[in-house]
PDB file of N, CA and C in Angstrom:
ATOM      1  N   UNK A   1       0.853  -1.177   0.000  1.00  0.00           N
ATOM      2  CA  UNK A   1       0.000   0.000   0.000  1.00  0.00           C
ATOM      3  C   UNK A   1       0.893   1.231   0.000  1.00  0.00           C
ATOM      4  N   UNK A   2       0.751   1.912  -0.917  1.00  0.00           N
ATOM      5  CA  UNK A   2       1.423   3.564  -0.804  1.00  0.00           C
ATOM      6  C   UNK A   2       0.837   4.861   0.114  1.00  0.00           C
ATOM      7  N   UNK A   3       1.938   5.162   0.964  1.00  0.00           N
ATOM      8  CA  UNK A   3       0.971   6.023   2.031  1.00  0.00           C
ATOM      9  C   UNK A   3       0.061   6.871   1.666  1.00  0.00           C
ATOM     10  N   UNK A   4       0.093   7.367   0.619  1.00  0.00           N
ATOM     11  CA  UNK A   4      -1.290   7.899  -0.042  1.00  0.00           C
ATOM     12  C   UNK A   4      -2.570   6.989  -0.291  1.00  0.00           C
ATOM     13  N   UNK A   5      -2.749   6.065   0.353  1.00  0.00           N
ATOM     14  CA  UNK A   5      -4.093   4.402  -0.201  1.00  0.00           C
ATOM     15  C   UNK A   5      -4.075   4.480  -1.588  1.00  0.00           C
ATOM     16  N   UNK A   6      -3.084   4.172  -1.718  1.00  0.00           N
ATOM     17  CA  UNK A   6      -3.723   3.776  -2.902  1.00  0.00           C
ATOM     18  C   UNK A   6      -3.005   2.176  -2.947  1.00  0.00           C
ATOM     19  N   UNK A   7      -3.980   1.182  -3.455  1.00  0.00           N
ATOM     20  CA  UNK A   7      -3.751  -0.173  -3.183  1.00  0.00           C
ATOM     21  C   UNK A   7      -2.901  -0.848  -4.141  1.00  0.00           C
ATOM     22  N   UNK A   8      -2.032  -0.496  -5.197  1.00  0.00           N
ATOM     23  CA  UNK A   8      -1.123  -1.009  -5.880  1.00  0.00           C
ATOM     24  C   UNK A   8       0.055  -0.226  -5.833  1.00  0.00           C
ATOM     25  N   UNK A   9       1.199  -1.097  -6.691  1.00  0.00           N
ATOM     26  CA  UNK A   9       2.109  -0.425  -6.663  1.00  0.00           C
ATOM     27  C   UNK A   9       1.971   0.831  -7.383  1.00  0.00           C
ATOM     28  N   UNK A  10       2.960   2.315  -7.702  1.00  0.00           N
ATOM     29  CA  UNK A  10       2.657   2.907  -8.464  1.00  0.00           C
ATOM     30  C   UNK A  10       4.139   3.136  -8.760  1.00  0.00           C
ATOM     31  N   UNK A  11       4.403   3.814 -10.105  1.00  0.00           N
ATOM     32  CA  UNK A  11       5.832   3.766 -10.637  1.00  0.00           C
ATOM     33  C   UNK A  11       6.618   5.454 -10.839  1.00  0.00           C
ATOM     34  N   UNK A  12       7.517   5.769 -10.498  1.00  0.00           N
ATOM     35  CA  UNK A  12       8.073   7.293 -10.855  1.00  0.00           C
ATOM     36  C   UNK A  12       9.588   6.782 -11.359  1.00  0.00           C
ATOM     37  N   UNK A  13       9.540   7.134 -12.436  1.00  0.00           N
ATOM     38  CA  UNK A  13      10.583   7.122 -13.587  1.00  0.00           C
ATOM     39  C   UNK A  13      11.568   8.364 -14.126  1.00  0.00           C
ATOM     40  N   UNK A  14      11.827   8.462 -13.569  1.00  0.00           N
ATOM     41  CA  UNK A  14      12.457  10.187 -13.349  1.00  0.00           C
ATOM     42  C   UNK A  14      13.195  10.469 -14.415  1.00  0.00           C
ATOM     43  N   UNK A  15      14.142   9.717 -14.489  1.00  0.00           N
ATOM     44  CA  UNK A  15      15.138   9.219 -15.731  1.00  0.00           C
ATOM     45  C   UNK A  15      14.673   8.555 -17.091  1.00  0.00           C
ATOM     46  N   UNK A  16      13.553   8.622 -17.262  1.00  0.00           N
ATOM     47  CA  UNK A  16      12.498   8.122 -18.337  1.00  0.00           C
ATOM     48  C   UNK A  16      12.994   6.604 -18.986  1.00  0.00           C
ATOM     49  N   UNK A  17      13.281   6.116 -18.319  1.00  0.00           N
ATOM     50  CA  UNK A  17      14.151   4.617 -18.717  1.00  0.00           C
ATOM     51  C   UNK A  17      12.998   3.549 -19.392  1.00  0.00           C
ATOM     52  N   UNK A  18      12.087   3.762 -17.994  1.00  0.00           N
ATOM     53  CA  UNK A  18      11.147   2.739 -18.295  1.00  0.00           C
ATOM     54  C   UNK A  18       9.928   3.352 -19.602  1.00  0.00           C
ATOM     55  N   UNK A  19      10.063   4.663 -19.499  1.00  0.00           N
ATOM     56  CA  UNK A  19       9.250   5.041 -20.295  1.00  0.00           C
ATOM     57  C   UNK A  19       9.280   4.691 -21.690  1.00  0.00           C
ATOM     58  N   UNK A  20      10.852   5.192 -22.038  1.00  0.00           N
ATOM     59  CA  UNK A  20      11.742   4.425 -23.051  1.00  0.00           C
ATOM     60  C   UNK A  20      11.589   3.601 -23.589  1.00  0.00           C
ATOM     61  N   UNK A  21      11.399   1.966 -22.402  1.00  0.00           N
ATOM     62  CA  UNK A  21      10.957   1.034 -23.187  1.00  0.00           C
ATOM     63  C   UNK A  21       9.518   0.835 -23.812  1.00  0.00           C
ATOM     64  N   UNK A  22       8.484   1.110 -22.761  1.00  0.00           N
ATOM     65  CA  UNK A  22       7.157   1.319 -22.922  1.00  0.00           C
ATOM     66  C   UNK A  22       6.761   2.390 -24.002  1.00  0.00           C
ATOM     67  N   UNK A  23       7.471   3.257 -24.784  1.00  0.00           N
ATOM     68  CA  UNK A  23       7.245   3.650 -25.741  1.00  0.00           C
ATOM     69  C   UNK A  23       6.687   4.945 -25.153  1.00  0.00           C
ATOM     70  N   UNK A  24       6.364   5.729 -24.084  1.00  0.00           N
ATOM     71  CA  UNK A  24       6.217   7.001 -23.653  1.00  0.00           C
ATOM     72  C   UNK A  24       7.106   8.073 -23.456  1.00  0.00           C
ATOM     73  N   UNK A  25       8.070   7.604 -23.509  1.00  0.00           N
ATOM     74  CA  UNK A  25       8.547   8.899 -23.105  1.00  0.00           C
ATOM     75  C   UNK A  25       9.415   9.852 -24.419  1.00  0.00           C
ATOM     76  N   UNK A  26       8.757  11.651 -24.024  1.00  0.00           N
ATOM     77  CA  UNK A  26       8.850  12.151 -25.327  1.00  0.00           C
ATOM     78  C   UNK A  26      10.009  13.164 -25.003  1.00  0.00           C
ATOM     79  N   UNK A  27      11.234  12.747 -25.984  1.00  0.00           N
ATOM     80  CA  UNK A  27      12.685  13.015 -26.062  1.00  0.00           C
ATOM     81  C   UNK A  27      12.373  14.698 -26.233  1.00  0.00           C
ATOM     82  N   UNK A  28      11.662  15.211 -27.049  1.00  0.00           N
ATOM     83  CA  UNK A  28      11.242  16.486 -26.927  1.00  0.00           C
ATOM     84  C   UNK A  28      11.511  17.811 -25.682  1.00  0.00           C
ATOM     85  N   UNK A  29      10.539  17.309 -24.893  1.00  0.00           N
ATOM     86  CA  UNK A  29      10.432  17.962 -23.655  1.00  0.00           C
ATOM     87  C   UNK A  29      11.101  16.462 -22.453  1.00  0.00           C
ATOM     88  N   UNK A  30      11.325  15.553 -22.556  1.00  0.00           N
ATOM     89  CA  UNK A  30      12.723  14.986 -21.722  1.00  0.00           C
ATOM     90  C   UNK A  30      11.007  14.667 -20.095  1.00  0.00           C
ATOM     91  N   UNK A  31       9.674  14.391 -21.323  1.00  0.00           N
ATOM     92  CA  UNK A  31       8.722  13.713 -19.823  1.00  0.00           C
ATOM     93  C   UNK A  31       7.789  12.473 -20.441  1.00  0.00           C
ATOM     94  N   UNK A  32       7.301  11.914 -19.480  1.00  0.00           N
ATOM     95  CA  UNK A  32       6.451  10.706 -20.014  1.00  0.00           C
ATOM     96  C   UNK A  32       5.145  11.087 -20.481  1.00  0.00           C
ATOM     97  N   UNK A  33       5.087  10.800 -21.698  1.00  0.00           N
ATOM     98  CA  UNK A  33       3.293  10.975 -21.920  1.00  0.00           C
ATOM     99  C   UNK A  33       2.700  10.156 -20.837  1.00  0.00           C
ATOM    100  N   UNK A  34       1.459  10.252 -20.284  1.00  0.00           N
ATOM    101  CA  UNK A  34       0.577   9.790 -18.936  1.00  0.00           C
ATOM    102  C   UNK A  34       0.100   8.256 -19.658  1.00  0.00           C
ATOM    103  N   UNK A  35       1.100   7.362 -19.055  1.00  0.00           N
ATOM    104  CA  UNK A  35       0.825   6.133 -19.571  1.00  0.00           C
ATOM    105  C   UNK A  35      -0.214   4.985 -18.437  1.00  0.00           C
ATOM    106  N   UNK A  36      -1.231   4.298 -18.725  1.00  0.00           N
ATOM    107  CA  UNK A  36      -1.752   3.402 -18.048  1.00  0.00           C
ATOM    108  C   UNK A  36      -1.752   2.197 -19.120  1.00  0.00           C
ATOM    109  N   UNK A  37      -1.189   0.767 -18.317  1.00  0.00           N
ATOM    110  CA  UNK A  37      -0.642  -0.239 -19.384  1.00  0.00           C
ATOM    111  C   UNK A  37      -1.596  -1.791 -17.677  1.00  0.00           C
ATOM    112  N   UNK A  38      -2.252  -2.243 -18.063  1.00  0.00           N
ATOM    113  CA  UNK A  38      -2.939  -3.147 -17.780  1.00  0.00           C
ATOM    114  C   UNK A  38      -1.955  -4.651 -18.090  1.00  0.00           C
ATOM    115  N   UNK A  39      -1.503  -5.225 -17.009  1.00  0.00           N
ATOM    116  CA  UNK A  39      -0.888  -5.960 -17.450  1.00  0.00           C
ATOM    117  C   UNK A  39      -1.258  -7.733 -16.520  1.00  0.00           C
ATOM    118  N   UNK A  40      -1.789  -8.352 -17.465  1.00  0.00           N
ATOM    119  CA  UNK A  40      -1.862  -9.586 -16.609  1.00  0.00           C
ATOM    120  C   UNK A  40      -1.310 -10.463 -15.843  1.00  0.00           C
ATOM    121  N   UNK A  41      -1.867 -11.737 -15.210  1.00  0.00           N
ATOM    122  CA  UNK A  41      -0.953 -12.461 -14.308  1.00  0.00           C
ATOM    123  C   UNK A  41       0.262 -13.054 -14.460  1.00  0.00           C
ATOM    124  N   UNK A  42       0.133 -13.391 -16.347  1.00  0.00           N
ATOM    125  CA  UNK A  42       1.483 -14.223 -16.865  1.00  0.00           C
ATOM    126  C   UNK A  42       2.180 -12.555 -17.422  1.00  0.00           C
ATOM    127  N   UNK A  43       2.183 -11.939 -17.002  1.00  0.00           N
ATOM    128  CA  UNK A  43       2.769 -10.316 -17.988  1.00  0.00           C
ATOM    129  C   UNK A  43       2.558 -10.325 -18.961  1.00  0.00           C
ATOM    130  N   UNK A  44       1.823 -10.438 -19.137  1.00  0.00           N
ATOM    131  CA  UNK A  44       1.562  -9.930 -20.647  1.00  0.00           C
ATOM    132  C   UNK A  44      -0.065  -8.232 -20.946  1.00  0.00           C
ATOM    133  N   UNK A  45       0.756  -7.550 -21.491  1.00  0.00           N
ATOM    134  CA  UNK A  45      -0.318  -6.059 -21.503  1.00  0.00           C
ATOM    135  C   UNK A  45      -1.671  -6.763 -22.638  1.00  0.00           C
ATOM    136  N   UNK A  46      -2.349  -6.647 -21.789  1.00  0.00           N
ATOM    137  CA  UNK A  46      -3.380  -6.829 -22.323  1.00  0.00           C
ATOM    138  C   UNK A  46      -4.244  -5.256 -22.871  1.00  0.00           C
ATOM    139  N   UNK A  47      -3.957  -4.316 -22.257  1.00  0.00           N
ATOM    140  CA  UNK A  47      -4.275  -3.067 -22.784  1.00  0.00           C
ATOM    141  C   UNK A  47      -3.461  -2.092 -22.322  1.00  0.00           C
ATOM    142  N   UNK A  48      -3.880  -1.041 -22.695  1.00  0.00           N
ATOM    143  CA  UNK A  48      -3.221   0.116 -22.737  1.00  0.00           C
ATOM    144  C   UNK A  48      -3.970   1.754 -23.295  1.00  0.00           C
ATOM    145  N   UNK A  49      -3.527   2.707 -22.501  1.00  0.00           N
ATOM    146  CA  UNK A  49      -3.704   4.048 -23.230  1.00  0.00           C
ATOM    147  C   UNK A  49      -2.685   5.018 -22.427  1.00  0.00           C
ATOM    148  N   UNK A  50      -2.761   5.707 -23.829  1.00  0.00           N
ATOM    149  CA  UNK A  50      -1.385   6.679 -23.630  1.00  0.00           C
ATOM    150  C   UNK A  50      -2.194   8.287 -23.933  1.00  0.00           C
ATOM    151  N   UNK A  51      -1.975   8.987 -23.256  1.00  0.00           N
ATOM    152  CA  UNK A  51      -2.062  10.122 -23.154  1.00  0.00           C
ATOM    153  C   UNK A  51      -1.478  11.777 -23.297  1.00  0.00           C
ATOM    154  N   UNK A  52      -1.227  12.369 -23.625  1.00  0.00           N
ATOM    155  CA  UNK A  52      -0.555  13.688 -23.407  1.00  0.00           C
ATOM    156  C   UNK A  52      -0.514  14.297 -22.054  1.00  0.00           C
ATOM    157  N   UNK A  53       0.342  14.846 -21.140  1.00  0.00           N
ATOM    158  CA  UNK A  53      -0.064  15.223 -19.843  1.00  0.00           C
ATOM    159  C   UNK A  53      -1.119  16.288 -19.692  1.00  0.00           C
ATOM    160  N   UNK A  54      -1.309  16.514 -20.606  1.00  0.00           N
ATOM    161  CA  UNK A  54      -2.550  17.810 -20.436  1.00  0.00           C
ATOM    162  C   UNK A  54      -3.901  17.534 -19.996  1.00  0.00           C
ATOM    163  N   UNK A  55      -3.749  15.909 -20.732  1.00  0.00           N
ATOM    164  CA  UNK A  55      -5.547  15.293 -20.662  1.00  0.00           C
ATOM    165  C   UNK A  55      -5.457  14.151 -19.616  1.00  0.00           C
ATOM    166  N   UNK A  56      -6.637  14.443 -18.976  1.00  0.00           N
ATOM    167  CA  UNK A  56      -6.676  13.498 -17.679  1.00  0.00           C
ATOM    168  C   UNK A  56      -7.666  11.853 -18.046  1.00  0.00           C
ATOM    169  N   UNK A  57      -7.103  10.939 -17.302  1.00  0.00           N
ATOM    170  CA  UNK A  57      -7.318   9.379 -17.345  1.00  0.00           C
ATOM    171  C   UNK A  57      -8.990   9.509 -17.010  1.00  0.00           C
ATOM    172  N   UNK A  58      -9.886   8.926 -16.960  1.00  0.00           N
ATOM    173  CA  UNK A  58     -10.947   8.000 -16.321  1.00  0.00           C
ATOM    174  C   UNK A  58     -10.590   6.903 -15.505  1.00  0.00           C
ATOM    175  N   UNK A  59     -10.588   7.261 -14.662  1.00  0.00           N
ATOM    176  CA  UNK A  59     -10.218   5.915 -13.576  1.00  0.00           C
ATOM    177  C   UNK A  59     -12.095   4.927 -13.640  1.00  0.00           C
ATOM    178  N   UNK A  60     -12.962   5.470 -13.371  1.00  0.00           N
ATOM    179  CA  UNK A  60     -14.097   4.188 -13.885  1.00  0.00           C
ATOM    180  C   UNK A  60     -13.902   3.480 -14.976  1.00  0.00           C
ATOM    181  N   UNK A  61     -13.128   3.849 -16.364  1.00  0.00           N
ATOM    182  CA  UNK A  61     -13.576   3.217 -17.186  1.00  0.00           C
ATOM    183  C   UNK A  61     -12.221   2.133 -17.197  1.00  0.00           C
ATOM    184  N   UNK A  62     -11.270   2.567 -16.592  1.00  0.00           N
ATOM    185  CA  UNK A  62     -10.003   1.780 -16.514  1.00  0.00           C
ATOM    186  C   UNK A  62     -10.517   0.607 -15.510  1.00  0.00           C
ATOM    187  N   UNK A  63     -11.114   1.221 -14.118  1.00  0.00           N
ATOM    188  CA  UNK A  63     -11.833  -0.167 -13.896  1.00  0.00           C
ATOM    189  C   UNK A  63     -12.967  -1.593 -14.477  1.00  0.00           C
ATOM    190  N   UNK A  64     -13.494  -0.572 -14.792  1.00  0.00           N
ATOM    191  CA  UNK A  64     -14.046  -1.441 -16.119  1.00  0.00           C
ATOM    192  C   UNK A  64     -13.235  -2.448 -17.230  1.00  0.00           C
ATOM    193  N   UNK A  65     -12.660  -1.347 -17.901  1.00  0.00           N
ATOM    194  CA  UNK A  65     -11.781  -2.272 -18.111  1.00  0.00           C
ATOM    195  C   UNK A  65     -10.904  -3.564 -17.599  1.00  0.00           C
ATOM    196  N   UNK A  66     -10.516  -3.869 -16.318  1.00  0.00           N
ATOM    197  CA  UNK A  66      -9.631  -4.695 -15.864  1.00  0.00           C
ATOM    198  C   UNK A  66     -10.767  -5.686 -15.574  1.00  0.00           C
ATOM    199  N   UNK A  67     -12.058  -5.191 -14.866  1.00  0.00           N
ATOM    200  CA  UNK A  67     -13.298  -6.364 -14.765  1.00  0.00           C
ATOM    201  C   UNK A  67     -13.361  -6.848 -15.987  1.00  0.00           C
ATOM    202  N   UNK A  68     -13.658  -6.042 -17.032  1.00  0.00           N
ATOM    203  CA  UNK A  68     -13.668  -7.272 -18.239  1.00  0.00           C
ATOM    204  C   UNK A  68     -12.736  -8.002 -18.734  1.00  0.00           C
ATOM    205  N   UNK A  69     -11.373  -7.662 -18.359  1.00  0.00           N
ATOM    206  CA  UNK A  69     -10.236  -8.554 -18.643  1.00  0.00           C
ATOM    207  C   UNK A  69     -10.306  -9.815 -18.242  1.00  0.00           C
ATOM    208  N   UNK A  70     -10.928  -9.286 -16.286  1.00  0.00           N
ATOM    209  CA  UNK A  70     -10.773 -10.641 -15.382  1.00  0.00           C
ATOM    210  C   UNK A  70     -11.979 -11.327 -16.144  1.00  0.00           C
ATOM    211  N   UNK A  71     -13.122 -10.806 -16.774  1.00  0.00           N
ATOM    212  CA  UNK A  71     -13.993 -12.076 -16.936  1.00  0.00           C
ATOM    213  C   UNK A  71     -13.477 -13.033 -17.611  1.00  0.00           C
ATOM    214  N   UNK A  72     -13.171 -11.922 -18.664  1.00  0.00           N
ATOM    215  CA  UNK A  72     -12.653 -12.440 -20.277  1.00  0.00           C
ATOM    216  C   UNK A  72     -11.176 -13.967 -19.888  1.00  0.00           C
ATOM    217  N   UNK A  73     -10.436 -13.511 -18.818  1.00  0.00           N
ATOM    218  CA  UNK A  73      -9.539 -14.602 -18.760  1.00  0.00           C
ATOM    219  C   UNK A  73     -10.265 -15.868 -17.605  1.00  0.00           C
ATOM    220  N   UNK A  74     -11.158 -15.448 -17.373  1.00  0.00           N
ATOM    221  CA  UNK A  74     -11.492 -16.630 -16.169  1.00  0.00           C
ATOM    222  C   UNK A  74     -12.381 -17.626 -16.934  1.00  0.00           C
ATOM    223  N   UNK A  75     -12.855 -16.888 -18.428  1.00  0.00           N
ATOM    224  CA  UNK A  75     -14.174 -17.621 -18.959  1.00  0.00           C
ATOM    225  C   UNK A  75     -13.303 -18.250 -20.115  1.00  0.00           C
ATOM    226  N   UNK A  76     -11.667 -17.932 -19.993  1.00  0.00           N
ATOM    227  CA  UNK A  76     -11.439 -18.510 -21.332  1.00  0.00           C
ATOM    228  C   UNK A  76     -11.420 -18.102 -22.686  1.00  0.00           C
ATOM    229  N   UNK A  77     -11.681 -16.882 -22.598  1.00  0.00           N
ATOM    230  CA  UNK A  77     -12.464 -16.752 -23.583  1.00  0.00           C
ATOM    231  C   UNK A  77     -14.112 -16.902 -24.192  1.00  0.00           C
ATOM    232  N   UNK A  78     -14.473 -17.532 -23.896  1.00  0.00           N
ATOM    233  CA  UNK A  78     -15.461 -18.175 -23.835  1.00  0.00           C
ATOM    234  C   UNK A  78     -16.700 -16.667 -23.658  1.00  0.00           C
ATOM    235  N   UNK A  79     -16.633 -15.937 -22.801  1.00  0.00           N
ATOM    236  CA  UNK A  79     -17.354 -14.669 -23.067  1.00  0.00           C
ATOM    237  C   UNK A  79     -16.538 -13.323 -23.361  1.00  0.00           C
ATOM    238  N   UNK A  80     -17.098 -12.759 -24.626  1.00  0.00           N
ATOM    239  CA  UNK A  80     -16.629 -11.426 -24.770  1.00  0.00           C
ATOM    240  C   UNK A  80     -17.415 -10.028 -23.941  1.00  0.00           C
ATOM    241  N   UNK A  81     -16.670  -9.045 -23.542  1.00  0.00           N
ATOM    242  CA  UNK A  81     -17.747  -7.655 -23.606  1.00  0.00           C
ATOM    243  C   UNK A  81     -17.818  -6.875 -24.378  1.00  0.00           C
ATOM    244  N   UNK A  82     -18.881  -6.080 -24.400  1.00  0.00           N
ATOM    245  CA  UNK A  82     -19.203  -5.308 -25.558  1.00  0.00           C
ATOM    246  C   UNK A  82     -19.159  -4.032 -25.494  1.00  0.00           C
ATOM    247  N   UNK A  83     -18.837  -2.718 -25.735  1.00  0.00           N
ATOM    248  CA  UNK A  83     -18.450  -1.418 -25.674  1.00  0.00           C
ATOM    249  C   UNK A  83     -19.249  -1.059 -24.666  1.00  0.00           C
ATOM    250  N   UNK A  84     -18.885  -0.874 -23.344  1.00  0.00           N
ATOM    251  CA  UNK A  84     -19.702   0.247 -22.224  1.00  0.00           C
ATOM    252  C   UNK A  84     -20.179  -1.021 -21.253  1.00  0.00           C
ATOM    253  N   UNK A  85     -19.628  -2.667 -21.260  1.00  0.00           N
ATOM    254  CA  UNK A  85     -20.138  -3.688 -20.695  1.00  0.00           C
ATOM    255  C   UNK A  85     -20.365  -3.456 -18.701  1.00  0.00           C
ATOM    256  N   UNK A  86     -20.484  -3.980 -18.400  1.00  0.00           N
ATOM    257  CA  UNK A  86     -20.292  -3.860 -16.925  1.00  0.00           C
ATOM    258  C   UNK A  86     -20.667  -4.901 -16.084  1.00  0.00           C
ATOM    259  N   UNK A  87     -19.875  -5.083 -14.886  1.00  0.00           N
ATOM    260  CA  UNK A  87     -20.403  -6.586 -14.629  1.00  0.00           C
ATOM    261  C   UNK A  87     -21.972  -7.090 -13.882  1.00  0.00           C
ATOM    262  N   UNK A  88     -22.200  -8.055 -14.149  1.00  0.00           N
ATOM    263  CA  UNK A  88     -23.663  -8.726 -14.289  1.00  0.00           C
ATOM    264  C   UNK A  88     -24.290  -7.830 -15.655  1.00  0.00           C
ATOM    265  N   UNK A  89     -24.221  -7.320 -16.653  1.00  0.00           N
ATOM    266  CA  UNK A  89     -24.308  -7.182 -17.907  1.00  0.00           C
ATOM    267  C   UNK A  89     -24.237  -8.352 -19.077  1.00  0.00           C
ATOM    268  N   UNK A  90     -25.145  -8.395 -19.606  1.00  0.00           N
ATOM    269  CA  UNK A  90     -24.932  -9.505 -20.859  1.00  0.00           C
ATOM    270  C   UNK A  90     -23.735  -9.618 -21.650  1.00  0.00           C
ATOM    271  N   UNK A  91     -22.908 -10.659 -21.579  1.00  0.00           N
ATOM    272  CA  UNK A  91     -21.847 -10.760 -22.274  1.00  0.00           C
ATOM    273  C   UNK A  91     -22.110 -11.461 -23.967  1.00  0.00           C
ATOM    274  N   UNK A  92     -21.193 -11.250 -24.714  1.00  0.00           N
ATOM    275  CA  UNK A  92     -21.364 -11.640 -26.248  1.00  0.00           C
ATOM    276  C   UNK A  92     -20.493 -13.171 -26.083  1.00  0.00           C
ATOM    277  N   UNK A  93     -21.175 -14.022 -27.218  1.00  0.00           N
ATOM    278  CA  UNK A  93     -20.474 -15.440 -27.273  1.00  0.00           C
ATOM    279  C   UNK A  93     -19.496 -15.306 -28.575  1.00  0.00           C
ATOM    280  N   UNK A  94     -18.201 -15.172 -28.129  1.00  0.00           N
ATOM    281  CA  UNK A  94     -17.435 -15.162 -29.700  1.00  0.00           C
ATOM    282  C   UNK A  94     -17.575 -16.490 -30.430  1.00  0.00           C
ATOM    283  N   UNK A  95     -17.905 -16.296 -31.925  1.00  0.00           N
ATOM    284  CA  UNK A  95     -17.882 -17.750 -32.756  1.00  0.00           C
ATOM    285  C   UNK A  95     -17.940 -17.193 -33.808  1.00  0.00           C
ATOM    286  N   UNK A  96     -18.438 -18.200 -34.744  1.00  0.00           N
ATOM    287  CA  UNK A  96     -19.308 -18.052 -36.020  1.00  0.00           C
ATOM    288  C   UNK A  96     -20.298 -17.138 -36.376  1.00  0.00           C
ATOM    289  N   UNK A  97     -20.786 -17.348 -35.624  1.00  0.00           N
ATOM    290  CA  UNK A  97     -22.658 -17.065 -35.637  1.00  0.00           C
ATOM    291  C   UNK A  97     -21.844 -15.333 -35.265  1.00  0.00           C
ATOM    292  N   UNK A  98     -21.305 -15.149 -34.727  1.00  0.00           N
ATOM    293  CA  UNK A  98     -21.152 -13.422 -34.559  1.00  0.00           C
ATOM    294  C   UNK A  98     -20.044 -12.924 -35.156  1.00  0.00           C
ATOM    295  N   UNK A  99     -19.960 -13.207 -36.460  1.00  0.00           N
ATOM    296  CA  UNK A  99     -19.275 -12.718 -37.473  1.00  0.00           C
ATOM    297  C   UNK A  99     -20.070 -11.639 -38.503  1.00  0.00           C
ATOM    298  N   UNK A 100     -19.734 -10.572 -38.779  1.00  0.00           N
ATOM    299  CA  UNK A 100     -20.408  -9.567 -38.689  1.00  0.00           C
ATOM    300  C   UNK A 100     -21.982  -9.454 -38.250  1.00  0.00           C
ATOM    301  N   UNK A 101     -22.191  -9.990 -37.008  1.00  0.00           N
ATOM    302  CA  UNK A 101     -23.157  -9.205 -36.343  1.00  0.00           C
ATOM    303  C   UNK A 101     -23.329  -8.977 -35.100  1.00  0.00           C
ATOM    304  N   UNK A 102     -21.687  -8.622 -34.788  1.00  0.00           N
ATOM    305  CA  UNK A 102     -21.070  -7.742 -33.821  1.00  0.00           C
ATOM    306  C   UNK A 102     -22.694  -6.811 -33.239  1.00  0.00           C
ATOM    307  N   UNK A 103     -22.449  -5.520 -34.008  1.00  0.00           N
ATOM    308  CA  UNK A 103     -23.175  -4.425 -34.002  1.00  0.00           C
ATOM    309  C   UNK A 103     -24.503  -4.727 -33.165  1.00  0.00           C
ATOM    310  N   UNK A 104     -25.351  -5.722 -33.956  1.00  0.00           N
ATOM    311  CA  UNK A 104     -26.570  -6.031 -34.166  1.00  0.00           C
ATOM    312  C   UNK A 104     -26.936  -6.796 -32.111  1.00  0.00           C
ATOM    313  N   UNK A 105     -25.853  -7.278 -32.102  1.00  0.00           N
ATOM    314  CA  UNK A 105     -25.736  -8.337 -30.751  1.00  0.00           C
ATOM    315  C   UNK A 105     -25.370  -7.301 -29.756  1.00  0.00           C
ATOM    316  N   UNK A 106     -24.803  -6.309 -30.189  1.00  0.00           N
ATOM    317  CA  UNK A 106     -23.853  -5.289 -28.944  1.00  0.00           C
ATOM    318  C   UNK A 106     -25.749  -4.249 -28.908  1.00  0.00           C
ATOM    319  N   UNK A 107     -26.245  -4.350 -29.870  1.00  0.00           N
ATOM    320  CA  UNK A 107     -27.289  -3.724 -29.591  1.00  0.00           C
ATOM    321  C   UNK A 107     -28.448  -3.885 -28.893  1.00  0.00           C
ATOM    322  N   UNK A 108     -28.579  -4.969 -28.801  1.00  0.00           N
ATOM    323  CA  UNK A 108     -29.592  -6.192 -28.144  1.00  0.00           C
ATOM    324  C   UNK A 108     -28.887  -6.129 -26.730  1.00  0.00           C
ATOM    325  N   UNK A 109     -27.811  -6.217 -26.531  1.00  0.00           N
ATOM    326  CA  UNK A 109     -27.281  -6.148 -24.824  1.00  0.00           C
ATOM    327  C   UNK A 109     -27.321  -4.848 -24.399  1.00  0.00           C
ATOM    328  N   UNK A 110     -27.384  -3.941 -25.282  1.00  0.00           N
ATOM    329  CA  UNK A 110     -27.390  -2.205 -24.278  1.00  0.00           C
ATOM    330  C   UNK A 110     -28.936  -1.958 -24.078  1.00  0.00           C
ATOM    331  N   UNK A 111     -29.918  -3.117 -25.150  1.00  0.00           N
ATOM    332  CA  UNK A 111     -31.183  -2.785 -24.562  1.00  0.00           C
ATOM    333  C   UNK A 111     -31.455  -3.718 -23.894  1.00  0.00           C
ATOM    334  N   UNK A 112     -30.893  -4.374 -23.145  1.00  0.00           N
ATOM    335  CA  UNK A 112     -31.329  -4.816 -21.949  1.00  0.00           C
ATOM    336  C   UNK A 112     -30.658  -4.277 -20.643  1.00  0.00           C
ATOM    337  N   UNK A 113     -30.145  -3.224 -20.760  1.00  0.00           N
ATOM    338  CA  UNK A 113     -29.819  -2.540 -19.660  1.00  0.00           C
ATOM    339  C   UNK A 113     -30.268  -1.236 -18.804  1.00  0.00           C
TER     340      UNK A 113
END
């Protein structure tokens, strides 16, 4: 825990090293574009967004995001979410059958919400 609560680690890169590798940091002005990089249990980034320091993050939708990661890896795959999903929300079945009709299926789950 960081004495500020906040419940994960958090990173300061002063020397832009890590930024470097992660592809943020802008040689320009010598700072990190405002990077958030989602990274799973085996490491591997499953998402990411990069920012300019001017414009500020959404922390709800970043949570969101990581809930649908965790579904998405606990189900296997097996359930997708669909733009704006949330949990106990209808999830999409990736296959066949939802090959272009993405749209049509993502539409049918926002009206049931």
């Amino acid at each position: 825990m960081v004495d500020c609560g906040v419940p994960f680690p958090m990173l300061s890169d002063a020397g832009g090293e890590i930024g470097k590798l992660y592809g943020v940091f802008d040689e320009a002005s010598k700072v990190e574009n405002r990077g958030r990089f989602i990274i799973d249990p085996d490491g591997v980034i499953q998402g990411y967004e990069v920012l300019v320091p001017p414009v500020g993050r959404n922390l709800n939708e970043t949570l969101r995001q990581i809930q649908a990661l965790q579904l998405v890896r606990k189900t296997g795959g097996a359930e997708a979410t669909p733009s704006g999903w949330k949990p106990g929300k209808k999830t999409l079945k990736p296959g066949i059958n939802l090959v272009g009709k993405v749209w049509e299926e993502w539409q049918v789950s926002m009206a049931d919400d």
